[in-house]
PDB file of N, CA and C in Angstrom:
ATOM      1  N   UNK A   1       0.810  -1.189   0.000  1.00  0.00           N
ATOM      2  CA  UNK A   1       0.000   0.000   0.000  1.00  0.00           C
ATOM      3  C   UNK A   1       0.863   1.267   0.000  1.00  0.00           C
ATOM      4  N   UNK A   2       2.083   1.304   1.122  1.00  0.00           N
ATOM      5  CA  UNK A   2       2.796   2.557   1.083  1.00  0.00           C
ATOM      6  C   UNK A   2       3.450   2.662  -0.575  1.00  0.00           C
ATOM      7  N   UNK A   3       3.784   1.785  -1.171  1.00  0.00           N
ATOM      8  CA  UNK A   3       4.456   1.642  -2.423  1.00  0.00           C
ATOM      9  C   UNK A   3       3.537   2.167  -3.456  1.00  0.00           C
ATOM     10  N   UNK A   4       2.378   1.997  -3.166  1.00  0.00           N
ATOM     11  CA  UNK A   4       1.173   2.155  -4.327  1.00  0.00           C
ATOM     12  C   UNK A   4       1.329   4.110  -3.956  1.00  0.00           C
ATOM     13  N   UNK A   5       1.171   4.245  -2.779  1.00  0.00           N
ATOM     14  CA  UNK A   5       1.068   5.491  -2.388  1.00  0.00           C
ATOM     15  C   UNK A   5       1.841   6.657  -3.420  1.00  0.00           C
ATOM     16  N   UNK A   6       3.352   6.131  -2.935  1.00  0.00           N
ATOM     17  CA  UNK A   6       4.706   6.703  -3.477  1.00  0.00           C
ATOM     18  C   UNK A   6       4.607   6.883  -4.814  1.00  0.00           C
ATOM     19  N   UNK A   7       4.238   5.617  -5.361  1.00  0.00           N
ATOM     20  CA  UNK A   7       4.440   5.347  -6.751  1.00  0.00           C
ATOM     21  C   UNK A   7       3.604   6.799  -7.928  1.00  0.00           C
ATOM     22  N   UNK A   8       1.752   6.666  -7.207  1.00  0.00           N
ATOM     23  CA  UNK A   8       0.859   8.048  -7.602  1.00  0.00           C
ATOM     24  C   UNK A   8       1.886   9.025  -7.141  1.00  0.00           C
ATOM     25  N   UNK A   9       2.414   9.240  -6.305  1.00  0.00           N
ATOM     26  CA  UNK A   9       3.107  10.848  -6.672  1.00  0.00           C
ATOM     27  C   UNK A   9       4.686  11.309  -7.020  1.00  0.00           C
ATOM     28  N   UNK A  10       4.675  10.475  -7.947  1.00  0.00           N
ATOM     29  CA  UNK A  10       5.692  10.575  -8.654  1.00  0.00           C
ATOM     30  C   UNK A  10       5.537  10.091 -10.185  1.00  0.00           C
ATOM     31  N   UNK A  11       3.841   9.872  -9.918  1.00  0.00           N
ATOM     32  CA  UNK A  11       3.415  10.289 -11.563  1.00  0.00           C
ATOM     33  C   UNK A  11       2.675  11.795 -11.573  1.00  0.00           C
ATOM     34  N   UNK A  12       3.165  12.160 -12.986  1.00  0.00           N
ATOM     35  CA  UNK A  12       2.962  13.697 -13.323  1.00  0.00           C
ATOM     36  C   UNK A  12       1.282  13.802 -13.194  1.00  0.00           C
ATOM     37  N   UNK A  13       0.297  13.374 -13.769  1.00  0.00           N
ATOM     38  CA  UNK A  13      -1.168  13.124 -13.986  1.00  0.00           C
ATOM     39  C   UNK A  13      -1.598  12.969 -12.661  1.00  0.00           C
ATOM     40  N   UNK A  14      -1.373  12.008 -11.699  1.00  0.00           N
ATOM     41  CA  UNK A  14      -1.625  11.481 -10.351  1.00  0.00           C
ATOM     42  C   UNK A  14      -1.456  12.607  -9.488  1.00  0.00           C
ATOM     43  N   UNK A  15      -0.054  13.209  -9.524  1.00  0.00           N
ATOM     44  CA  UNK A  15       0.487  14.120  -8.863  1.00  0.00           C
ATOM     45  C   UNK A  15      -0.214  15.752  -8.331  1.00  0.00           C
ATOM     46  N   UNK A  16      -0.379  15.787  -9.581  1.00  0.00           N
ATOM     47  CA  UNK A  16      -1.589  16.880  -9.789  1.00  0.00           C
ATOM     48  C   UNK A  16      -2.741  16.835  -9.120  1.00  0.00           C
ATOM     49  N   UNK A  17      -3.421  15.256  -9.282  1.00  0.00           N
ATOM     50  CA  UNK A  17      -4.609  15.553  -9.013  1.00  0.00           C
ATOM     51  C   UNK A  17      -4.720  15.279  -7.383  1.00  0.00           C
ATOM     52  N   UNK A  18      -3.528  14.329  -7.215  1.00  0.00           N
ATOM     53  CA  UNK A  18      -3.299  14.487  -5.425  1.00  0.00           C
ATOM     54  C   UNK A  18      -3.199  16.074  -4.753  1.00  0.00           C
ATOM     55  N   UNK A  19      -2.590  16.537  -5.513  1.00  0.00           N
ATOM     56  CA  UNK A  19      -2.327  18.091  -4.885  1.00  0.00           C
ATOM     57  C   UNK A  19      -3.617  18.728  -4.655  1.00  0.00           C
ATOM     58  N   UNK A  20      -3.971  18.752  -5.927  1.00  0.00           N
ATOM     59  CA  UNK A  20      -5.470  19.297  -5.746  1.00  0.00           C
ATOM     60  C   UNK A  20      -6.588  19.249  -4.470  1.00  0.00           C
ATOM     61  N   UNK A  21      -6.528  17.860  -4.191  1.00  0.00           N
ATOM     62  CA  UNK A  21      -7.365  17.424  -3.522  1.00  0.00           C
ATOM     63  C   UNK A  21      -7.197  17.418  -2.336  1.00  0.00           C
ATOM     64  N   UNK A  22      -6.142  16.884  -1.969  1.00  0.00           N
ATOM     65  CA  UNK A  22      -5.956  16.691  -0.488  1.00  0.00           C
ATOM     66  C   UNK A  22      -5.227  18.446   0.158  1.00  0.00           C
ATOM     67  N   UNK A  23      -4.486  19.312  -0.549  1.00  0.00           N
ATOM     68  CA  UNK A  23      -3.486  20.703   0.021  1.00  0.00           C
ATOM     69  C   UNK A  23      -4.539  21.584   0.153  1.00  0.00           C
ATOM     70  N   UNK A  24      -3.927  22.468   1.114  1.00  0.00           N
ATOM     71  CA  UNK A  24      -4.319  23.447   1.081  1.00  0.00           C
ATOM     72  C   UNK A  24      -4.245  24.187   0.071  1.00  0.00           C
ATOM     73  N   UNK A  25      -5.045  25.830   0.028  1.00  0.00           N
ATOM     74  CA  UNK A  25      -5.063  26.207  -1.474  1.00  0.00           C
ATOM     75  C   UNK A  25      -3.339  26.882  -0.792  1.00  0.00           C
ATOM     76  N   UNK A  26      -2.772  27.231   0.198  1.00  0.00           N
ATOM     77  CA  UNK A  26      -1.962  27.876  -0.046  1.00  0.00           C
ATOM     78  C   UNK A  26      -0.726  26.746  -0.672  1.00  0.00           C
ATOM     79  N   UNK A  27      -0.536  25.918  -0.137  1.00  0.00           N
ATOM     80  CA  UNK A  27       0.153  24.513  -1.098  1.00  0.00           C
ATOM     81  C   UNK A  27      -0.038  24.313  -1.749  1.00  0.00           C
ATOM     82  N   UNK A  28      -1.253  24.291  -2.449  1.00  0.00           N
ATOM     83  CA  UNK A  28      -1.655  24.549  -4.140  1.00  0.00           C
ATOM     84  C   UNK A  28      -0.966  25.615  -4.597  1.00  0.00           C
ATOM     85  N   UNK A  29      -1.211  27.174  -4.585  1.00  0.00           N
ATOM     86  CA  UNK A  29      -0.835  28.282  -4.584  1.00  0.00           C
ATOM     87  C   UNK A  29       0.814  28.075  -4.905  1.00  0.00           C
ATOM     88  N   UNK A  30       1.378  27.828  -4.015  1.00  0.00           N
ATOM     89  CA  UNK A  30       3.041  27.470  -3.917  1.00  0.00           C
ATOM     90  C   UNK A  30       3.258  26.720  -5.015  1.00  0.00           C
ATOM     91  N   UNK A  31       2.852  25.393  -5.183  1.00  0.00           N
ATOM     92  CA  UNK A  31       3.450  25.230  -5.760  1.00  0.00           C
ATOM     93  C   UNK A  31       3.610  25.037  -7.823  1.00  0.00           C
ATOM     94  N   UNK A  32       2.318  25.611  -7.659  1.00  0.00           N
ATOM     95  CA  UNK A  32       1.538  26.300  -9.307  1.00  0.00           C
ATOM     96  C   UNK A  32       2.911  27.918  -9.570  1.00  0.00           C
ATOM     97  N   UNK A  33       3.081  28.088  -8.382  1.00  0.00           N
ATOM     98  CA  UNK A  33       3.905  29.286  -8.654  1.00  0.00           C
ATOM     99  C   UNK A  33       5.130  28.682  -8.738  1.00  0.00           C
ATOM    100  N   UNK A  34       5.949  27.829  -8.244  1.00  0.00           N
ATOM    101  CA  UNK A  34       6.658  27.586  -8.504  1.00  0.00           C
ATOM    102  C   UNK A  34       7.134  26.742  -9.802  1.00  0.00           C
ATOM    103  N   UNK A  35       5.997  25.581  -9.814  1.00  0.00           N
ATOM    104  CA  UNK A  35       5.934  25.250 -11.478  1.00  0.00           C
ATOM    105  C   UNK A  35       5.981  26.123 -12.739  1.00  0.00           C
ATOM    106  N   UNK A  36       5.391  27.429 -12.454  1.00  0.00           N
ATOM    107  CA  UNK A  36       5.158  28.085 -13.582  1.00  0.00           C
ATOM    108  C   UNK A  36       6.457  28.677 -13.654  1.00  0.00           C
ATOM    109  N   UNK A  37       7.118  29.042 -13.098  1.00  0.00           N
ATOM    110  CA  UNK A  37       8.569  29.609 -12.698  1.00  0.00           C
ATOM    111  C   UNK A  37       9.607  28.347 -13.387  1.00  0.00           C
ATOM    112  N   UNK A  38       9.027  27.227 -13.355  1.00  0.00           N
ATOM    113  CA  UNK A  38      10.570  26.621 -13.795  1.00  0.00           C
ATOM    114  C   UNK A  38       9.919  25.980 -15.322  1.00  0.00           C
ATOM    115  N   UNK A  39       8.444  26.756 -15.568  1.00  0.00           N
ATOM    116  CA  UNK A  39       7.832  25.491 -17.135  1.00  0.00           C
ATOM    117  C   UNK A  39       7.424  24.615 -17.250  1.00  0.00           C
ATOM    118  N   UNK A  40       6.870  24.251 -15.872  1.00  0.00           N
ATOM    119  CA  UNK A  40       6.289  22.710 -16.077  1.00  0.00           C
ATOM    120  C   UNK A  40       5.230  22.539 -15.344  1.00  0.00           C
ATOM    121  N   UNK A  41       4.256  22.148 -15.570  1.00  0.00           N
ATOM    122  CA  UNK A  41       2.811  21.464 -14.209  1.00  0.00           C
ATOM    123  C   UNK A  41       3.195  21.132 -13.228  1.00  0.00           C
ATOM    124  N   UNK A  42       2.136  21.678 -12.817  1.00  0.00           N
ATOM    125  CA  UNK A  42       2.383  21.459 -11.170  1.00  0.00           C
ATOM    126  C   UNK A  42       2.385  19.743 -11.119  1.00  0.00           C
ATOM    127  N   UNK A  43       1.693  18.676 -11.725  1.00  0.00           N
ATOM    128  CA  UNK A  43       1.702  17.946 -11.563  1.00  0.00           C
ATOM    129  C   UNK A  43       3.007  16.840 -12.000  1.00  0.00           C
ATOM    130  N   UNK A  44       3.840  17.572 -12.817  1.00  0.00           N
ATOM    131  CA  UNK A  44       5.099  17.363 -13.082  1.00  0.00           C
ATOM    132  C   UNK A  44       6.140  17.953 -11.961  1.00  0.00           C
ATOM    133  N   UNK A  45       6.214  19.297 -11.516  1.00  0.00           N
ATOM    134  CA  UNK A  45       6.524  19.411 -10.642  1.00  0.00           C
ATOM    135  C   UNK A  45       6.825  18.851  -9.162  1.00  0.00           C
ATOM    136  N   UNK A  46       5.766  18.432  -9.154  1.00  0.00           N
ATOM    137  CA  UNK A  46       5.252  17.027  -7.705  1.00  0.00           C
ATOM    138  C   UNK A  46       6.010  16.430  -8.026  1.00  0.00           C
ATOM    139  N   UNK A  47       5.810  15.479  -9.244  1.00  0.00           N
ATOM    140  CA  UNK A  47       6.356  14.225  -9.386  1.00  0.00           C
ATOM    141  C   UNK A  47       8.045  14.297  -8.947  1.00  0.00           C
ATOM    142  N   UNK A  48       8.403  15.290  -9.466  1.00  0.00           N
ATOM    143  CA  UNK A  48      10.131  15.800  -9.861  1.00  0.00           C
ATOM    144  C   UNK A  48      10.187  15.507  -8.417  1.00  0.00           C
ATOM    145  N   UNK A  49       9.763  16.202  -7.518  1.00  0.00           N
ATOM    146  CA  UNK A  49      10.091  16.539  -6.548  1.00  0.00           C
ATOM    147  C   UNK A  49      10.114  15.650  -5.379  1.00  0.00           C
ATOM    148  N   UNK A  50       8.848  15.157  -5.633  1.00  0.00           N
ATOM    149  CA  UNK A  50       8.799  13.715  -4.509  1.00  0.00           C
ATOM    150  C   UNK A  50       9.651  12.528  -4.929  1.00  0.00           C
ATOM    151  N   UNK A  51      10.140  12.432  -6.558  1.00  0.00           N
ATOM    152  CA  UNK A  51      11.140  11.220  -6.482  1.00  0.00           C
ATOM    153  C   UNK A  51      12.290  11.998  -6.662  1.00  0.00           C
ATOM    154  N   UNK A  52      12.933  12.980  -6.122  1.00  0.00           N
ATOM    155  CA  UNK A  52      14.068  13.651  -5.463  1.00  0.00           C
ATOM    156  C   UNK A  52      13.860  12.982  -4.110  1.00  0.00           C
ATOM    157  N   UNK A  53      13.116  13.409  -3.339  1.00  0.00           N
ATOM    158  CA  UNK A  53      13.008  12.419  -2.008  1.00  0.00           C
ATOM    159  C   UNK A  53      13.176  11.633  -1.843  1.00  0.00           C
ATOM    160  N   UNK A  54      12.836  10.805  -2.309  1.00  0.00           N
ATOM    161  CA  UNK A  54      12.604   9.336  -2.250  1.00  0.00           C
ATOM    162  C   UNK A  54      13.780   8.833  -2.676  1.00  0.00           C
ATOM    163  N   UNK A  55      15.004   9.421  -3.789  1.00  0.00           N
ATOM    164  CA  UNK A  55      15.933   8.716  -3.979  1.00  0.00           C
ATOM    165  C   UNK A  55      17.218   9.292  -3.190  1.00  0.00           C
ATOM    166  N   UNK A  56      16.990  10.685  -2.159  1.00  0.00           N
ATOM    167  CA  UNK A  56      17.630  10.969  -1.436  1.00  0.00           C
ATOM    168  C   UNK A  56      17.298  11.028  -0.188  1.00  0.00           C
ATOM    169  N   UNK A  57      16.646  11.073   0.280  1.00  0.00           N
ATOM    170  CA  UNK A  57      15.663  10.838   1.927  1.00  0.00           C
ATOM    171  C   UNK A  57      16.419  10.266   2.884  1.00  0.00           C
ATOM    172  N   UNK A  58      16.979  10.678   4.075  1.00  0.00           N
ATOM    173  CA  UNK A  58      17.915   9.956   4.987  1.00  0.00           C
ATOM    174  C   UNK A  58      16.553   9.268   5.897  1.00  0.00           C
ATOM    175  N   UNK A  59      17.382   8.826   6.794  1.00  0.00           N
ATOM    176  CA  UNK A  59      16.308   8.217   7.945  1.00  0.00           C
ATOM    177  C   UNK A  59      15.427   8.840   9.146  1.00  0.00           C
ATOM    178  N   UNK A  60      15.806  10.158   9.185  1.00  0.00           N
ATOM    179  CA  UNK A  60      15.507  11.282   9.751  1.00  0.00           C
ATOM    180  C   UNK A  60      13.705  11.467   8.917  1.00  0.00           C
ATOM    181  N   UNK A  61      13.781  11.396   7.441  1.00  0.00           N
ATOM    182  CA  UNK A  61      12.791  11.916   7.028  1.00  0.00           C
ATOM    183  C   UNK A  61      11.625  10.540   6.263  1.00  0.00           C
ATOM    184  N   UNK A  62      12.287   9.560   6.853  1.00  0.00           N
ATOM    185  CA  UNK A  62      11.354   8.239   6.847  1.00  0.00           C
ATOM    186  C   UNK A  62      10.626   7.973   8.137  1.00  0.00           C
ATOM    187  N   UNK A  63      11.566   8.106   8.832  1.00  0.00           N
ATOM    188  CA  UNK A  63      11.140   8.343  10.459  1.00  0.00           C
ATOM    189  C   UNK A  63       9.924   9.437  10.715  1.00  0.00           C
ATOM    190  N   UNK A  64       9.713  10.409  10.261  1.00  0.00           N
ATOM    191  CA  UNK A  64       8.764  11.358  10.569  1.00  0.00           C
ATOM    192  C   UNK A  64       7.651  11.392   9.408  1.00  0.00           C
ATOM    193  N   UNK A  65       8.258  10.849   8.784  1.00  0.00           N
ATOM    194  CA  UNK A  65       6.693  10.162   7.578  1.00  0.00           C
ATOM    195  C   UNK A  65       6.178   8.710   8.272  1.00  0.00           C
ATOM    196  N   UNK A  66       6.739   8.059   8.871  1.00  0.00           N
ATOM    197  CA  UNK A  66       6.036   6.574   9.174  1.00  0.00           C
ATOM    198  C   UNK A  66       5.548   7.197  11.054  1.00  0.00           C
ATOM    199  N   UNK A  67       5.965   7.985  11.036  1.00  0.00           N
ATOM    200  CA  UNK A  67       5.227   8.673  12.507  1.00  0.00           C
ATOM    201  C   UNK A  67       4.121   9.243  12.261  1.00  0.00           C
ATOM    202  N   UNK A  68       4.100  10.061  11.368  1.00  0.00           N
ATOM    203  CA  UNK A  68       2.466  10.829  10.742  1.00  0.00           C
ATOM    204  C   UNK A  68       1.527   9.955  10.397  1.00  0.00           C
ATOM    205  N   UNK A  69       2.459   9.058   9.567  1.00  0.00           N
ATOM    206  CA  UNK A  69       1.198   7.642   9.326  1.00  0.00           C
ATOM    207  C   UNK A  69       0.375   7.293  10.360  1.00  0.00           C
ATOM    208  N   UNK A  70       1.438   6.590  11.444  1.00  0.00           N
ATOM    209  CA  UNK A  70       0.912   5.304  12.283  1.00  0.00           C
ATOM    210  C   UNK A  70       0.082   6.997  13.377  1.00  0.00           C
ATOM    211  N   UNK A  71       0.107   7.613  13.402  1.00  0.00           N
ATOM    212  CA  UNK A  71      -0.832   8.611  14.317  1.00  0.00           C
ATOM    213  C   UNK A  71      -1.901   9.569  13.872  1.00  0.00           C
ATOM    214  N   UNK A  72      -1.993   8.626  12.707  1.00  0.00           N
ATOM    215  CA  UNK A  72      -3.854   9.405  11.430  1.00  0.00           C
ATOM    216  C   UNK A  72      -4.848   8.234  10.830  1.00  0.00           C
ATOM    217  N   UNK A  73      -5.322   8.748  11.307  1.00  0.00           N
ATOM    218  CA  UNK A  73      -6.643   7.736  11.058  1.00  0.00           C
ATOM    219  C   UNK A  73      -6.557   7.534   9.488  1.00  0.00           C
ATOM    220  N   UNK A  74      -6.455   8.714   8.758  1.00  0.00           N
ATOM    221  CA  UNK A  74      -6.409   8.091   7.467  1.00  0.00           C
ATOM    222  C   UNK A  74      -4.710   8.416   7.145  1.00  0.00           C
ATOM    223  N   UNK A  75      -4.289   7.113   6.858  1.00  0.00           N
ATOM    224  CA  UNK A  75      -2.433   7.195   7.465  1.00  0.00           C
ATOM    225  C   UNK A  75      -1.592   7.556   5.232  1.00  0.00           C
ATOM    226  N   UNK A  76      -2.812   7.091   4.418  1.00  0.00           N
ATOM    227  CA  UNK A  76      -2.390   7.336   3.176  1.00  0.00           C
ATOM    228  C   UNK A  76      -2.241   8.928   2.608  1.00  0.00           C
ATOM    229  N   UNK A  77      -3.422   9.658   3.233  1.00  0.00           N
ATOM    230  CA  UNK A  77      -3.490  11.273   3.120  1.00  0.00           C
ATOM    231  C   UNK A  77      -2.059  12.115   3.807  1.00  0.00           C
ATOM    232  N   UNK A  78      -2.098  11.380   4.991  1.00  0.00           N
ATOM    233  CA  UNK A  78      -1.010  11.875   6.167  1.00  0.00           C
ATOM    234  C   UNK A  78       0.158  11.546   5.355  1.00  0.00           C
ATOM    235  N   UNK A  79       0.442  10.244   4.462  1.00  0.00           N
ATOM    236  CA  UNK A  79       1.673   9.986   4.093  1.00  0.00           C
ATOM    237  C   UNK A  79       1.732  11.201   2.795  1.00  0.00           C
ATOM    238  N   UNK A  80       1.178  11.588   1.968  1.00  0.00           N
ATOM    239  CA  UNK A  80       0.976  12.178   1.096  1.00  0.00           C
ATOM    240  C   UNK A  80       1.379  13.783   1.473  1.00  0.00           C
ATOM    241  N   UNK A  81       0.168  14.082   2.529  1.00  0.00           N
ATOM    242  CA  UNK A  81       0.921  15.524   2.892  1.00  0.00           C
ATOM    243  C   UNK A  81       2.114  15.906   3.037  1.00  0.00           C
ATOM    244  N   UNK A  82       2.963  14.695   4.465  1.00  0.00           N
ATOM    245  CA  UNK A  82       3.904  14.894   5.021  1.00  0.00           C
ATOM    246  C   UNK A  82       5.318  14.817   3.669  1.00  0.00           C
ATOM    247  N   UNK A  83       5.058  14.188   2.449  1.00  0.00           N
ATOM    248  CA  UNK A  83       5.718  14.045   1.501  1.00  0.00           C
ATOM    249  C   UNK A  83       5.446  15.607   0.521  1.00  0.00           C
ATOM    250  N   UNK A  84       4.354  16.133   0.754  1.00  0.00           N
ATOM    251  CA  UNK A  84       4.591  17.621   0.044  1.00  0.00           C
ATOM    252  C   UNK A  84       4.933  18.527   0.578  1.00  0.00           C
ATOM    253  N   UNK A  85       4.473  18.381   2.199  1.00  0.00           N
ATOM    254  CA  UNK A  85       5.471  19.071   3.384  1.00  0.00           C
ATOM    255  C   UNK A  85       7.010  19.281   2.900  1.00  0.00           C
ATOM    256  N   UNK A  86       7.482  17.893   2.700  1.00  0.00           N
ATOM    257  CA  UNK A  86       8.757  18.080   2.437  1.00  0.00           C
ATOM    258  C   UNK A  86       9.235  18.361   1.807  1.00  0.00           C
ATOM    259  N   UNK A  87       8.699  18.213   0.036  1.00  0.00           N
ATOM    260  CA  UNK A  87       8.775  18.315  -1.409  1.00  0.00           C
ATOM    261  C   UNK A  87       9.041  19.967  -1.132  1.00  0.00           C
ATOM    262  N   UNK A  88       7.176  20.554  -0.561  1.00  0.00           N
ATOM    263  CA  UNK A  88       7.697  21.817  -0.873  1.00  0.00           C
ATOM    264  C   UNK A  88       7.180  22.628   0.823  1.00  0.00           C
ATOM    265  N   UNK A  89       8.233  22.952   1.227  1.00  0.00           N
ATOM    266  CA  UNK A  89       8.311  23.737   2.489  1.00  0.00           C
ATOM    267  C   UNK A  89       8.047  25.336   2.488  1.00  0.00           C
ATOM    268  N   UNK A  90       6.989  25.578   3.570  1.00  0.00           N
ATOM    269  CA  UNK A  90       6.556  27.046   3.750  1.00  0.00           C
ATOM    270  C   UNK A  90       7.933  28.119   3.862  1.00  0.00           C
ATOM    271  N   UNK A  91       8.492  28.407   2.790  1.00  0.00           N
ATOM    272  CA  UNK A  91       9.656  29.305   3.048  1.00  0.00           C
ATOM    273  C   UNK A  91       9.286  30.723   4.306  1.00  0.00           C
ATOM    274  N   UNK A  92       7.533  30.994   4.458  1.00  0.00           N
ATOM    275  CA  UNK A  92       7.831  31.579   5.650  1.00  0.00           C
ATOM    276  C   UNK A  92       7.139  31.600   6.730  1.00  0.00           C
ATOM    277  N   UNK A  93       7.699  30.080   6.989  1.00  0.00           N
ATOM    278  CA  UNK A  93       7.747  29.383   8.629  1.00  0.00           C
ATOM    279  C   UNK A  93       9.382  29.222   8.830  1.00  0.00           C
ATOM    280  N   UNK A  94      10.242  29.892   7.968  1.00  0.00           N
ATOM    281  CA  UNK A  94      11.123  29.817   8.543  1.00  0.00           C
ATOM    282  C   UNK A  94      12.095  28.598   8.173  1.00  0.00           C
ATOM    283  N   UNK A  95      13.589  28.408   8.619  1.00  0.00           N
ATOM    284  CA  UNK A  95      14.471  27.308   7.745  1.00  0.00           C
ATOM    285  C   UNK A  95      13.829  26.118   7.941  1.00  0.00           C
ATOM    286  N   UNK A  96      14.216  25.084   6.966  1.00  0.00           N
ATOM    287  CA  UNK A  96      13.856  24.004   7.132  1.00  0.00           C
ATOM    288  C   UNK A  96      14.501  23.018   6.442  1.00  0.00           C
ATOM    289  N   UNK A  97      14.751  21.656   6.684  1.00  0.00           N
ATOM    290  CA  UNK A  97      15.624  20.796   6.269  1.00  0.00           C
ATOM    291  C   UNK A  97      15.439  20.140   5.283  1.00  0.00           C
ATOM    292  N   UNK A  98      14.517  20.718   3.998  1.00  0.00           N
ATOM    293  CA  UNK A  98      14.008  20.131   3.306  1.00  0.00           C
ATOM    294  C   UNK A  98      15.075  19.281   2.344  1.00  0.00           C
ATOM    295  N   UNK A  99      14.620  18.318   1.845  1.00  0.00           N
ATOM    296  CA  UNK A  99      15.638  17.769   0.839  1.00  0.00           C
ATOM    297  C   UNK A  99      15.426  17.816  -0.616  1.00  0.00           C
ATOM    298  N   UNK A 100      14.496  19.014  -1.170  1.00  0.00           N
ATOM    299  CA  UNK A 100      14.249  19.217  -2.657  1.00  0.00           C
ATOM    300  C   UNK A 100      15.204  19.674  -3.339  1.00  0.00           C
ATOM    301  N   UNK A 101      15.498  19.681  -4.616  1.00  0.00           N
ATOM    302  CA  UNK A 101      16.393  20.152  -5.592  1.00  0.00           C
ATOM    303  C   UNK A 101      16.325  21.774  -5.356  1.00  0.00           C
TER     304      UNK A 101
END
């Protein structure tokens, strides 16, 4: 199931429509602006971004995704957020350890 998860957002089509649905509009907002800034859909964007994670991700940031899981009732949404959390971070809440390109 976590694999099925991963797999939708790191497709461009999937990616998109995960964003849509589950973010806030200001995480929507972010990251439509930032797509449009580098030429590509947001739903391409996602994708880029979450399998940057995934092929660089230390244990620090597996650890706090399988913590969000196991403490949400719905643990697939939680895995999803906490993966755009990371993808794309509120530049103003201040530094953060994100691991995106």
């Amino acid at each position: 199931m976590f694999g099925d998860i991963l797999k939708e957002l790191t497709n461009e089509t999937t990616a998109g429509e995960i964003l849509a649905v589950i973010s806030s509009p200001e995480m929507v907002a972010r990251v439509r602006h930032d797509a449009l800034a580098e030429g590509v859909t947001a739903g391409a964007f996602v994708a880029a971004r979450v399998r940057h994670i995934l092929d660089h991700a230390g244990e620090e940031t597996w650890l706090d995704l399988l913590g969000r899981m196991s403490g949400s009732p719905r643990p697939g949404v939680a895995a999803l957020e906490a993966m755009l959390d990371q993808a794309f971070p509120d530049e103003a809440a201040g530094p953060c350890c994100s691991h995106a390109p």
